[in-house]
C-alpha atoms as a PDB file:
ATOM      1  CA  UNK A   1      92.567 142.314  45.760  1.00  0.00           C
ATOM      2  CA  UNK A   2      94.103 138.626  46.033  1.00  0.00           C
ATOM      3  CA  UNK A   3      91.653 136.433  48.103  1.00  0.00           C
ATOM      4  CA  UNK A   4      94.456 135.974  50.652  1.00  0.00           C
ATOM      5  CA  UNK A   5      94.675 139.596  51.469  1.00  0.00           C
ATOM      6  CA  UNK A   6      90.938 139.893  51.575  1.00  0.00           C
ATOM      7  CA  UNK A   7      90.883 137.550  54.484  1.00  0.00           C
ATOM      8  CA  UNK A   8      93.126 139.289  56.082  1.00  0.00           C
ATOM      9  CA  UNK A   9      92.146 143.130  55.791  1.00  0.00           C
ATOM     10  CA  UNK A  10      90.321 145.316  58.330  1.00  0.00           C
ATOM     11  CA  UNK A  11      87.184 145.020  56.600  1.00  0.00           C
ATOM     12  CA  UNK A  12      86.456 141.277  56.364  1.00  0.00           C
ATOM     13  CA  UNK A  13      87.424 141.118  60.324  1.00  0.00           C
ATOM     14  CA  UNK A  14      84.656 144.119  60.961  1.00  0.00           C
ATOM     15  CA  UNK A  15      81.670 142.544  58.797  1.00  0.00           C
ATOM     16  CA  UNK A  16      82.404 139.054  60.052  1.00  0.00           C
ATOM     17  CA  UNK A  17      82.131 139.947  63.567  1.00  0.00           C
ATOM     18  CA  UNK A  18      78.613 142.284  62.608  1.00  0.00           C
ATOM     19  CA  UNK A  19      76.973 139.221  60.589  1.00  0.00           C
ATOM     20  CA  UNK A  20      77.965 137.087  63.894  1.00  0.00           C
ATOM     21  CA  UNK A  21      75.919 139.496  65.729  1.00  0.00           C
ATOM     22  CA  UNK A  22      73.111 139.548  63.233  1.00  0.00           C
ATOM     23  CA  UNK A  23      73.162 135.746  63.586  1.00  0.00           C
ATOM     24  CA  UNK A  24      73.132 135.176  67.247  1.00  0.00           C
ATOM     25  CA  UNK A  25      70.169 137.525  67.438  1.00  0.00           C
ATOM     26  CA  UNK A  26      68.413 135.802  64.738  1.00  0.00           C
ATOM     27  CA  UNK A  27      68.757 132.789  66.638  1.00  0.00           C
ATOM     28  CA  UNK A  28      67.454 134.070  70.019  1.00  0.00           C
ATOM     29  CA  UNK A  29      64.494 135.273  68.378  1.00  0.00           C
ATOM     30  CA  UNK A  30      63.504 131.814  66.751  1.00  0.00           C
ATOM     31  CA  UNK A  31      64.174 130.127  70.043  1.00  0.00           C
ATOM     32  CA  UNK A  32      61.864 132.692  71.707  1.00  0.00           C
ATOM     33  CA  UNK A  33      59.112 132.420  68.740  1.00  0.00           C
ATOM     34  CA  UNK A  34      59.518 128.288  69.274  1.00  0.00           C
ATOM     35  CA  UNK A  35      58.727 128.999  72.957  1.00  0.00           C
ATOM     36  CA  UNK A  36      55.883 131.238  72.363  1.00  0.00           C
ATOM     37  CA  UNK A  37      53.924 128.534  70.497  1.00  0.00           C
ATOM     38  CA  UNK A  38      54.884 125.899  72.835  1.00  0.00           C
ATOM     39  CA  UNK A  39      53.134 127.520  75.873  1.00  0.00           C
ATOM     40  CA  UNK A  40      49.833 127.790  73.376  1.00  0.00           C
ATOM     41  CA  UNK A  41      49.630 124.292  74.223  1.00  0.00           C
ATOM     42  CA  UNK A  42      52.570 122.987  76.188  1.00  0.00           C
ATOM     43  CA  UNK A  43      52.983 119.493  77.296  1.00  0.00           C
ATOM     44  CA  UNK A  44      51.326 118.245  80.470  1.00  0.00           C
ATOM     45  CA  UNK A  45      52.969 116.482  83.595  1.00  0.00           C
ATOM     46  CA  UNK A  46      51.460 112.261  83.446  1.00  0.00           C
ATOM     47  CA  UNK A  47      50.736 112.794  87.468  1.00  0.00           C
ATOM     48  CA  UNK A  48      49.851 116.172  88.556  1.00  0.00           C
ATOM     49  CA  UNK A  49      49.159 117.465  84.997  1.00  0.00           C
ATOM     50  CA  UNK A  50      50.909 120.918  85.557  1.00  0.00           C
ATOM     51  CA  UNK A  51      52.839 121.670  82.542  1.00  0.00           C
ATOM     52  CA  UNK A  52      56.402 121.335  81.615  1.00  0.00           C
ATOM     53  CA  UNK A  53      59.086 124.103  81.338  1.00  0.00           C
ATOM     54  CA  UNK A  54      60.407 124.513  77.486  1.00  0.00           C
ATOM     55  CA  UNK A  55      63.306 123.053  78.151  1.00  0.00           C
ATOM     56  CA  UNK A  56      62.310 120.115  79.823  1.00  0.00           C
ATOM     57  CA  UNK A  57      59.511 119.061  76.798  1.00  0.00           C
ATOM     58  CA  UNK A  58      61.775 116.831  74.603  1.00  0.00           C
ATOM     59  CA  UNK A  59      61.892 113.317  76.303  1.00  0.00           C
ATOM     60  CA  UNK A  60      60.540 114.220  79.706  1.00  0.00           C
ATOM     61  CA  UNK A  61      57.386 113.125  80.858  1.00  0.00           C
ATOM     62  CA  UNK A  62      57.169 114.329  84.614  1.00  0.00           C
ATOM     63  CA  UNK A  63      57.635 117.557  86.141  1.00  0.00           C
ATOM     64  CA  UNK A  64      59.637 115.957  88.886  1.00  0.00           C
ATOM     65  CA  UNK A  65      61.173 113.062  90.434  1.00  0.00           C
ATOM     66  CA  UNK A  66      58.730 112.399  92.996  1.00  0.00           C
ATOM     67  CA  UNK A  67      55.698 112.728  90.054  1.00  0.00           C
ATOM     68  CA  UNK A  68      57.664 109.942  88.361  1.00  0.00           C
ATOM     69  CA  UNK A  69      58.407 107.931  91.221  1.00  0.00           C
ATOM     70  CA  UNK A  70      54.566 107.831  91.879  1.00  0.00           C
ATOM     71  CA  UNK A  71      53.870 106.808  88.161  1.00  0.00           C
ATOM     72  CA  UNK A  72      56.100 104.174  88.071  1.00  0.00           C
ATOM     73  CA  UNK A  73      55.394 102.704  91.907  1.00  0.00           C
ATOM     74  CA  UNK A  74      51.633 103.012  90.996  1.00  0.00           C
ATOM     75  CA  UNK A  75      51.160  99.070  89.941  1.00  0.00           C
ATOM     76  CA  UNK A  76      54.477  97.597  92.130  1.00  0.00           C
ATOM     77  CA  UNK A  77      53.823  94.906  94.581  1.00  0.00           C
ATOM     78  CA  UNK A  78      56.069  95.484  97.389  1.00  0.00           C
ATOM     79  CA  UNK A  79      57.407  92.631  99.252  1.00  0.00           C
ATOM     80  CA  UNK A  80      58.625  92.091 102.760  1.00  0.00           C
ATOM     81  CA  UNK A  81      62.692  91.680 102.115  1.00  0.00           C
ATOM     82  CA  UNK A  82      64.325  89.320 104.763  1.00  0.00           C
ATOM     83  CA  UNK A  83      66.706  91.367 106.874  1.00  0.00           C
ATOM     84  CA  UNK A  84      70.150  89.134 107.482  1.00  0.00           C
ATOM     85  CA  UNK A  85      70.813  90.970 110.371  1.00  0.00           C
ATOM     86  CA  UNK A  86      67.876  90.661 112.705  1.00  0.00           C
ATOM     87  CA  UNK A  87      67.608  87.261 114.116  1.00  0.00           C
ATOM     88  CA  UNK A  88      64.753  85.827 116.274  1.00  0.00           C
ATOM     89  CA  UNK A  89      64.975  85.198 119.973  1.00  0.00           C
ATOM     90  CA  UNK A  90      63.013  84.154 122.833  1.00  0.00           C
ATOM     91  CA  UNK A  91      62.578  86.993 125.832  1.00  0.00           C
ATOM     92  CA  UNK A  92      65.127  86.191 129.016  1.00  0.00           C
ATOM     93  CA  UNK A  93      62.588  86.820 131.259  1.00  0.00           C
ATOM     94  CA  UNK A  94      58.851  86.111 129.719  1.00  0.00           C
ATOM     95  CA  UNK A  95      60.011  84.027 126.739  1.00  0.00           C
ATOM     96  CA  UNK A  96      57.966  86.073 124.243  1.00  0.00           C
ATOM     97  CA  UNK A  97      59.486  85.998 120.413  1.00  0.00           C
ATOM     98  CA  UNK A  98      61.609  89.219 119.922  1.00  0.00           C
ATOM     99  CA  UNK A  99      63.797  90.277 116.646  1.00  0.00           C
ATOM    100  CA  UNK A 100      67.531  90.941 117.925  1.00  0.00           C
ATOM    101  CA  UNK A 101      69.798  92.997 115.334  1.00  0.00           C
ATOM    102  CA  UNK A 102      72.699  90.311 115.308  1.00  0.00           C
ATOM    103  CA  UNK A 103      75.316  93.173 114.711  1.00  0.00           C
ATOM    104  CA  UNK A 104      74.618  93.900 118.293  1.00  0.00           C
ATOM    105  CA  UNK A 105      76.750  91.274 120.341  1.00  0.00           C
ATOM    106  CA  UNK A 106      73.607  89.558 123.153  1.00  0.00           C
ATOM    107  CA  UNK A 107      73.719  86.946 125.112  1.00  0.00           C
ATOM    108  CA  UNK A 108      70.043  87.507 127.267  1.00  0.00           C
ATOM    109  CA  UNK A 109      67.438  89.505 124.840  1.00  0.00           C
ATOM    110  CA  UNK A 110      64.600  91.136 126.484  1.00  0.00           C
ATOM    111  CA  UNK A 111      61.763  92.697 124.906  1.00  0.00           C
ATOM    112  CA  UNK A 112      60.425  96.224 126.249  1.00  0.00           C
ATOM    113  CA  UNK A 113      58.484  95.613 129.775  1.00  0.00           C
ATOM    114  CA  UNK A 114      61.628  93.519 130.602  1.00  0.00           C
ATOM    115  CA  UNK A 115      64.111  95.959 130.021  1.00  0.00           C
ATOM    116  CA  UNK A 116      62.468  98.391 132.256  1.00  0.00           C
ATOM    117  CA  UNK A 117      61.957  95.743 134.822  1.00  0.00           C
ATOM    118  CA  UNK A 118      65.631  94.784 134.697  1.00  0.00           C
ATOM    119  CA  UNK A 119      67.089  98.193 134.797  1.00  0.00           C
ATOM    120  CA  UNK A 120      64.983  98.551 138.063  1.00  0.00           C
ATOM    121  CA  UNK A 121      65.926  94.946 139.692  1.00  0.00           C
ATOM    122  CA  UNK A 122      69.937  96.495 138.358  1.00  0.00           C
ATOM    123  CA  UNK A 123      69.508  99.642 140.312  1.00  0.00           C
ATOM    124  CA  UNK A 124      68.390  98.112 143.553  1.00  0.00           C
ATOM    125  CA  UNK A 125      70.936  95.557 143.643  1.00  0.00           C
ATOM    126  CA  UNK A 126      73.533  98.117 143.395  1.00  0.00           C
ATOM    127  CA  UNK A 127      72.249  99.770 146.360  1.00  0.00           C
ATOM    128  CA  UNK A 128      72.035  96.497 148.190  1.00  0.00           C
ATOM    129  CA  UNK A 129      76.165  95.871 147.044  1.00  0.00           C
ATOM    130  CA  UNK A 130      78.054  97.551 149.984  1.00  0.00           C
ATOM    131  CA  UNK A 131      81.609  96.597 150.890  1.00  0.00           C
ATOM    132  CA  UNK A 132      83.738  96.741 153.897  1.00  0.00           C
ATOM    133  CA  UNK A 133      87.275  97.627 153.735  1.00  0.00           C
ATOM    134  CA  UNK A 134      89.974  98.747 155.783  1.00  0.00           C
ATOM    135  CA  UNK A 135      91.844 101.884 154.606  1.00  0.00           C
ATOM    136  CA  UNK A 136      95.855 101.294 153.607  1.00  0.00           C
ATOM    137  CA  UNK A 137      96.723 104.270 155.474  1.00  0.00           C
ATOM    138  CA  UNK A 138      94.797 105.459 157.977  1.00  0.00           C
ATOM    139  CA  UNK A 139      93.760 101.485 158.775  1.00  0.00           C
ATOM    140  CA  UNK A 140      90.199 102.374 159.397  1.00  0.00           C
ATOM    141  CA  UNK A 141      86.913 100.370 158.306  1.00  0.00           C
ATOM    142  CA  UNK A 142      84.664 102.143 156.108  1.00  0.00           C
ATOM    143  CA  UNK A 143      82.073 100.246 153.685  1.00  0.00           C
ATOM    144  CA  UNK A 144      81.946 101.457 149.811  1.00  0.00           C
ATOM    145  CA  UNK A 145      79.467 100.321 146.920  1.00  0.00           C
ATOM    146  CA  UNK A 146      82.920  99.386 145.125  1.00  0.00           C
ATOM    147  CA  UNK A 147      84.875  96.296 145.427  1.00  0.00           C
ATOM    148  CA  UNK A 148      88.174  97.531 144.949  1.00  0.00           C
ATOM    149  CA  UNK A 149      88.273 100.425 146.847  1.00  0.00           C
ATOM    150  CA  UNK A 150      91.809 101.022 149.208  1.00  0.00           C
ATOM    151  CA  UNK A 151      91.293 104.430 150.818  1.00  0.00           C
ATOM    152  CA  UNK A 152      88.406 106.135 152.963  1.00  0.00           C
ATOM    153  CA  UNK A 153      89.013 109.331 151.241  1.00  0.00           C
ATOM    154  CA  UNK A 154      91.207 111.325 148.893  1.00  0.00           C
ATOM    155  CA  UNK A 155      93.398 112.681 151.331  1.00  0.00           C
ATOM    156  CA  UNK A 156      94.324 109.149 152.399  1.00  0.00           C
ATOM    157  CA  UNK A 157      95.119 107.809 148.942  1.00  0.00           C
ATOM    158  CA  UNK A 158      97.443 111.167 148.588  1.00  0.00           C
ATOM    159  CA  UNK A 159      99.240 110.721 151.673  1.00  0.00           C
ATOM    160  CA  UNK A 160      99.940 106.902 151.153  1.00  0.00           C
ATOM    161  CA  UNK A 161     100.670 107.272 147.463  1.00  0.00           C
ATOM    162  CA  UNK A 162     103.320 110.244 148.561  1.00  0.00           C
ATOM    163  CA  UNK A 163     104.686 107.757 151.778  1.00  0.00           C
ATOM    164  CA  UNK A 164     104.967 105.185 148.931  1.00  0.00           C
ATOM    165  CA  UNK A 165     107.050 107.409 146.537  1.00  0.00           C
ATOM    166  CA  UNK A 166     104.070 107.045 143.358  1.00  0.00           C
ATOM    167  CA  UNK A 167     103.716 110.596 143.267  1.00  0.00           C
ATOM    168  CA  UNK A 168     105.699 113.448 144.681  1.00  0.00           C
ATOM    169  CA  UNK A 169     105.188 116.358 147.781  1.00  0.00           C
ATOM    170  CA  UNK A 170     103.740 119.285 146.720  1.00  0.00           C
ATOM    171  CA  UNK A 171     106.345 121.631 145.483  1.00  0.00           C
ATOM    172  CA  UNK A 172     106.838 125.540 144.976  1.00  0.00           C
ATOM    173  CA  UNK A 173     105.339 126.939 141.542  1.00  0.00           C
ATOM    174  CA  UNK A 174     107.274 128.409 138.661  1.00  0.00           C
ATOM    175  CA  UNK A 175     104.236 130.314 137.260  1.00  0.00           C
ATOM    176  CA  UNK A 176     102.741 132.961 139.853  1.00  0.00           C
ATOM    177  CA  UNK A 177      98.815 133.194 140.401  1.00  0.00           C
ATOM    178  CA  UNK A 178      96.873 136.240 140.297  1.00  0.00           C
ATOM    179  CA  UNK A 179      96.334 136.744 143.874  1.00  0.00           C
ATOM    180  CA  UNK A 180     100.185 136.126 145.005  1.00  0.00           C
ATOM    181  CA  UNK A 181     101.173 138.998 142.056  1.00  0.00           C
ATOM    182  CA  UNK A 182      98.898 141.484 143.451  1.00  0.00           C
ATOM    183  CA  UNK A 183     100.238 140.638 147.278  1.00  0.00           C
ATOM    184  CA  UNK A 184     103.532 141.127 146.373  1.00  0.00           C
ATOM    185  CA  UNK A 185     102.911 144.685 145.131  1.00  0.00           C
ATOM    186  CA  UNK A 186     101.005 145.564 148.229  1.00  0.00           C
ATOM    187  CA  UNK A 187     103.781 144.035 150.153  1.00  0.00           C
ATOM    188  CA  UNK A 188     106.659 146.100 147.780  1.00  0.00           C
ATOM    189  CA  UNK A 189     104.690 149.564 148.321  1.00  0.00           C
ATOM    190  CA  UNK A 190     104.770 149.331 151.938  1.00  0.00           C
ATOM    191  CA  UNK A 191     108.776 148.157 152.100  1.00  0.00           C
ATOM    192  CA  UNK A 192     108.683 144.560 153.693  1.00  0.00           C
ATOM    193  CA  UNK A 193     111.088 141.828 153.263  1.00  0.00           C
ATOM    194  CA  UNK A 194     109.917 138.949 152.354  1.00  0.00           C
ATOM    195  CA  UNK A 195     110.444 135.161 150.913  1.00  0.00           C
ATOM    196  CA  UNK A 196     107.761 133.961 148.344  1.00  0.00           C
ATOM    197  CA  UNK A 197     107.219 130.359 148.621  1.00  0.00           C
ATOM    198  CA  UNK A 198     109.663 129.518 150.839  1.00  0.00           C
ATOM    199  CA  UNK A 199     110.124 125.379 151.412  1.00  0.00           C
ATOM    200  CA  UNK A 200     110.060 124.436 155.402  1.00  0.00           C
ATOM    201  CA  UNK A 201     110.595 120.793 156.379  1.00  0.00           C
ATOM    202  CA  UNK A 202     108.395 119.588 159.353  1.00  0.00           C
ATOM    203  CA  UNK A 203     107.418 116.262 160.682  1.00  0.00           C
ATOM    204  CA  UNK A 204     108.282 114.528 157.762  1.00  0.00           C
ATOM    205  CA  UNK A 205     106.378 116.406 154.932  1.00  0.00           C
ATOM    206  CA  UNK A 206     106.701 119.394 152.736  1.00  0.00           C
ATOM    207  CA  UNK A 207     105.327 122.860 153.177  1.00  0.00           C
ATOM    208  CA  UNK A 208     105.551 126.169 151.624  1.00  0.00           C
ATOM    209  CA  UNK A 209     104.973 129.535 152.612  1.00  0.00           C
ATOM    210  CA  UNK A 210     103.201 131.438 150.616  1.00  0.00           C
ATOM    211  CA  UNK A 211     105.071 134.792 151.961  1.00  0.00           C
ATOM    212  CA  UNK A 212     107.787 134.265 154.976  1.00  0.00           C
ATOM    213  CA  UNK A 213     108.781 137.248 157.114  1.00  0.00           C
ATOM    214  CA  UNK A 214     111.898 136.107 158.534  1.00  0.00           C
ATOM    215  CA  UNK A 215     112.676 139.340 160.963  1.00  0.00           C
ATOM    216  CA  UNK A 216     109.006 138.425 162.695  1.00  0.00           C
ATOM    217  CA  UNK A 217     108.678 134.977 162.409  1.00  0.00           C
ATOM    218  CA  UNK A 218     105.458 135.432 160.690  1.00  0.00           C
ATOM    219  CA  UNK A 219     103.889 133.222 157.504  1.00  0.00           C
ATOM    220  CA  UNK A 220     101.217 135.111 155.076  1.00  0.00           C
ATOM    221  CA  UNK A 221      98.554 132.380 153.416  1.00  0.00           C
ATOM    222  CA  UNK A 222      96.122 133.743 150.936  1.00  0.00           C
ATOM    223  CA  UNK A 223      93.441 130.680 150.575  1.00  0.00           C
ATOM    224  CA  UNK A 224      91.357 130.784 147.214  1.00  0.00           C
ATOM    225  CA  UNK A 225      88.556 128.551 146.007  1.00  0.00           C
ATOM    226  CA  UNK A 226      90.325 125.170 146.962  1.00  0.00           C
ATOM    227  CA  UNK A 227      90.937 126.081 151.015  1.00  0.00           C
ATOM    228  CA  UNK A 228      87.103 126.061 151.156  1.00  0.00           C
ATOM    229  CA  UNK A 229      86.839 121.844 150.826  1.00  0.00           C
ATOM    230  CA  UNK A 230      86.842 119.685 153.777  1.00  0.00           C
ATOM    231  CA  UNK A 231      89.582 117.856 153.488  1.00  0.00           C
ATOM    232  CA  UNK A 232      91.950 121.408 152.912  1.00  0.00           C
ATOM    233  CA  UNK A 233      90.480 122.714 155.604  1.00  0.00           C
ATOM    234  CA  UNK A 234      91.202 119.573 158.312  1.00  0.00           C
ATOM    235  CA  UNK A 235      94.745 119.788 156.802  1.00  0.00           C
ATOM    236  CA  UNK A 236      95.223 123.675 157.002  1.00  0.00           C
ATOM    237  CA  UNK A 237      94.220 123.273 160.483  1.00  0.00           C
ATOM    238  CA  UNK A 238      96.970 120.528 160.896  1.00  0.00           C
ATOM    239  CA  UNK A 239      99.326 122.924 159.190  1.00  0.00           C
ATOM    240  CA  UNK A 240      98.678 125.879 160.777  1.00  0.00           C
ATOM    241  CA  UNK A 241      99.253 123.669 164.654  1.00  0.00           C
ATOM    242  CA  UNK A 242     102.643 122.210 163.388  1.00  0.00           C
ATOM    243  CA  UNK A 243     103.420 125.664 162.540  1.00  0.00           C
ATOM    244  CA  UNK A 244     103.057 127.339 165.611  1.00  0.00           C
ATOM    245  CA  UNK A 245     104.986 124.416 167.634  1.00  0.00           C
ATOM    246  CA  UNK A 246     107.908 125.759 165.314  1.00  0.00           C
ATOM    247  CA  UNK A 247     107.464 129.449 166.421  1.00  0.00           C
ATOM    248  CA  UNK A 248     105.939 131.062 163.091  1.00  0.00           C
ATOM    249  CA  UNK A 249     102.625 133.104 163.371  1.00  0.00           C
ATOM    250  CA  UNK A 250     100.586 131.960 160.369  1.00  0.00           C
ATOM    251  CA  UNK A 251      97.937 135.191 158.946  1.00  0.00           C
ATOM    252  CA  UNK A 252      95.297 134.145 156.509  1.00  0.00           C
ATOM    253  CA  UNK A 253      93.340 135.916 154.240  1.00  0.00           C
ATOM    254  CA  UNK A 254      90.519 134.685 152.202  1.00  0.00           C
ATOM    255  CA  UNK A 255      90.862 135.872 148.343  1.00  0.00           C
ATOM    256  CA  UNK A 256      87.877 137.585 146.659  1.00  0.00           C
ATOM    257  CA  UNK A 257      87.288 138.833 143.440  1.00  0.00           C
ATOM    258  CA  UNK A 258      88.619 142.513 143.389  1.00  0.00           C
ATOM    259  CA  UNK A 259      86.326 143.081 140.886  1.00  0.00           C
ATOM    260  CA  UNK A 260      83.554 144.083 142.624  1.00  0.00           C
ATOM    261  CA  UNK A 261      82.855 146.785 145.445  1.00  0.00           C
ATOM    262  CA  UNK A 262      82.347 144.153 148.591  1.00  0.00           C
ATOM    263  CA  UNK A 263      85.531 142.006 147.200  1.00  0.00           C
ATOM    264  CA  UNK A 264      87.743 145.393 147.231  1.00  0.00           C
ATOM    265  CA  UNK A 265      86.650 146.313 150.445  1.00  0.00           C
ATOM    266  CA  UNK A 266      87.227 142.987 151.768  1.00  0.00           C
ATOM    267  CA  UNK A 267      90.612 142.903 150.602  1.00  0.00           C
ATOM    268  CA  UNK A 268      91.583 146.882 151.721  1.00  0.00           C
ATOM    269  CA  UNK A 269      90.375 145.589 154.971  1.00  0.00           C
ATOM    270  CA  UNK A 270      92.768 142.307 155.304  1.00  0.00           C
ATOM    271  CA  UNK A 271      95.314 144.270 154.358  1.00  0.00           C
ATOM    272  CA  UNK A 272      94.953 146.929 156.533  1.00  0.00           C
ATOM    273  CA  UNK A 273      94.347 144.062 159.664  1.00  0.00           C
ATOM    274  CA  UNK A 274      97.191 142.377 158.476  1.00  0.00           C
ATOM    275  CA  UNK A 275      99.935 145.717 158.678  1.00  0.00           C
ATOM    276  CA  UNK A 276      98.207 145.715 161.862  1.00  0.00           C
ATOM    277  CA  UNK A 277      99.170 142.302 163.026  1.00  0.00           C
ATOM    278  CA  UNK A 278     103.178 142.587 161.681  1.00  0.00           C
ATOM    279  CA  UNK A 279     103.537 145.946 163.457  1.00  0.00           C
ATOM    280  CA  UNK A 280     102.238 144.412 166.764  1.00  0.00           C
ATOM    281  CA  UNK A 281     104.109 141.298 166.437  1.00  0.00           C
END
């Protein structure tokens, strides 16, 4: 057989790959015999003299980096660097030396006990501040820790900022809430005619009823969360008088969660008061 063919045959591809095995095997057991003797009498660590791993015995001397960092620290003189960015200063207050990071913009540098003191003689002069001003739209005095301050309350700043034209009247919703949904099915299953959020012009402002009954005259308000604050409830009150000087009975009814017991009772029991008050009306 030609050497060419020999090279490629069956039989030179089958014994090369076996002697390949043979050979890798040989090697793993030298490396393992090599090991063996090393742990006999394996090389020690220079700090904590605990001995080194096989692989790590050719040109390392430490176990780790904090063994070496010890060896080599052992006989360095460490020196006190000068930090560019601290500055000395002289206390505001007491005039003892303090170091200020100049990153930090100051123009008065106080050490500790100062700082505390200051914050203190800051708080008490803010409660000492008090301004008077007279209200843009309501033209009432009222005094405020602010200096800028216009309005006595937020009800005033809405009402002049809506008399100015800044901001507009409140005006009827696209999106439906929860409470107004479930209504209108009550009000569906027991066949009343109604207009949701109808708009009503009186005395100059905006309002809109939540339902309008138009053959009784009568306006349905359900008052979440929000008709519990002061200042809703002064103007609900205010509301509910213009209202009536127009003709229209206004019903309210508080909204509760109907997902408890007491908040479905509550609401069966509106309801119920409130057929009562269309049929008698």
């Amino acid at each position: 057989m030609k050497r060419e063919d020999w090279f490629k045959s069956k039989k030179f591809k089958r014994t090369r790959t076996e002697n390949g095995k043979k050979g890798n095997l040989r090697i793993h057991e030298l490396a393992q015999e090599r090991e063996r003797e090393y742990l006999k009498n394996p090389k020690l660590c220079k700090v904590c003299q605990n001995p080194l791993p096989y692989k790590y015995h050719n040109g390392k001397q430490f176990c780790n980096t904090s063994c070496a960092a010890k060896f080599n620290n052992k006989n360095r003189i460490f020196e006190p660097t000068k930090d560019k960015r601290v500055k000395i200063l002289n206390c505001f207050m007491c005039g003892t030396e303090i170091t200020v990071n100049i990153r930090v913009s100051r123009i008065k540098a106080y050490c500790e006990n100062c700082k505390e003191i200051n914050k203190k003689n800051k708080k008490e002069r803010k409660k000492e501040k008090k301004y008077s001003h007279i209200c843009l739209c309501c033209d009432k005095s009222f005094i405020s820790a602010h200096k800028n301050t216009k309005y006595c309350s937020s009800f005033c700043s809405g009402k002049h900022m809506m008399e100015i034209g800044k901001i507009k009247s409140w005006q009827s919703r696209n999106i439906k809430s929860y409470p107004e949904r479930f209504f209108e099915k009550v009000l569906n299953n027991n066949n009343l005619s109604y207009e949701i959020n109808k708009p009503l012009r009186c005395e100059d402002r905006n309002y809109f009823l939540d339902f309008y009954f138009a053959d009784k005259n009568i306006d349905l308000e359900i008052d979440g969360k929000q008709h519990y604050m002061p200042e809703r409830i002064v103007s609900d009150i205010n509301r509910d008088t213009v209202l009536t000087e127009k003709g229209i009975k206004v019903f309210r009814i508080k909204w509760k969660s109907i997902n408890t017991e007491d908040g479905k009772n509550e609401i069966r029991k509106n309801i119920q008061n409130f057929l009562d008050f269309y049929k008698n009306a």
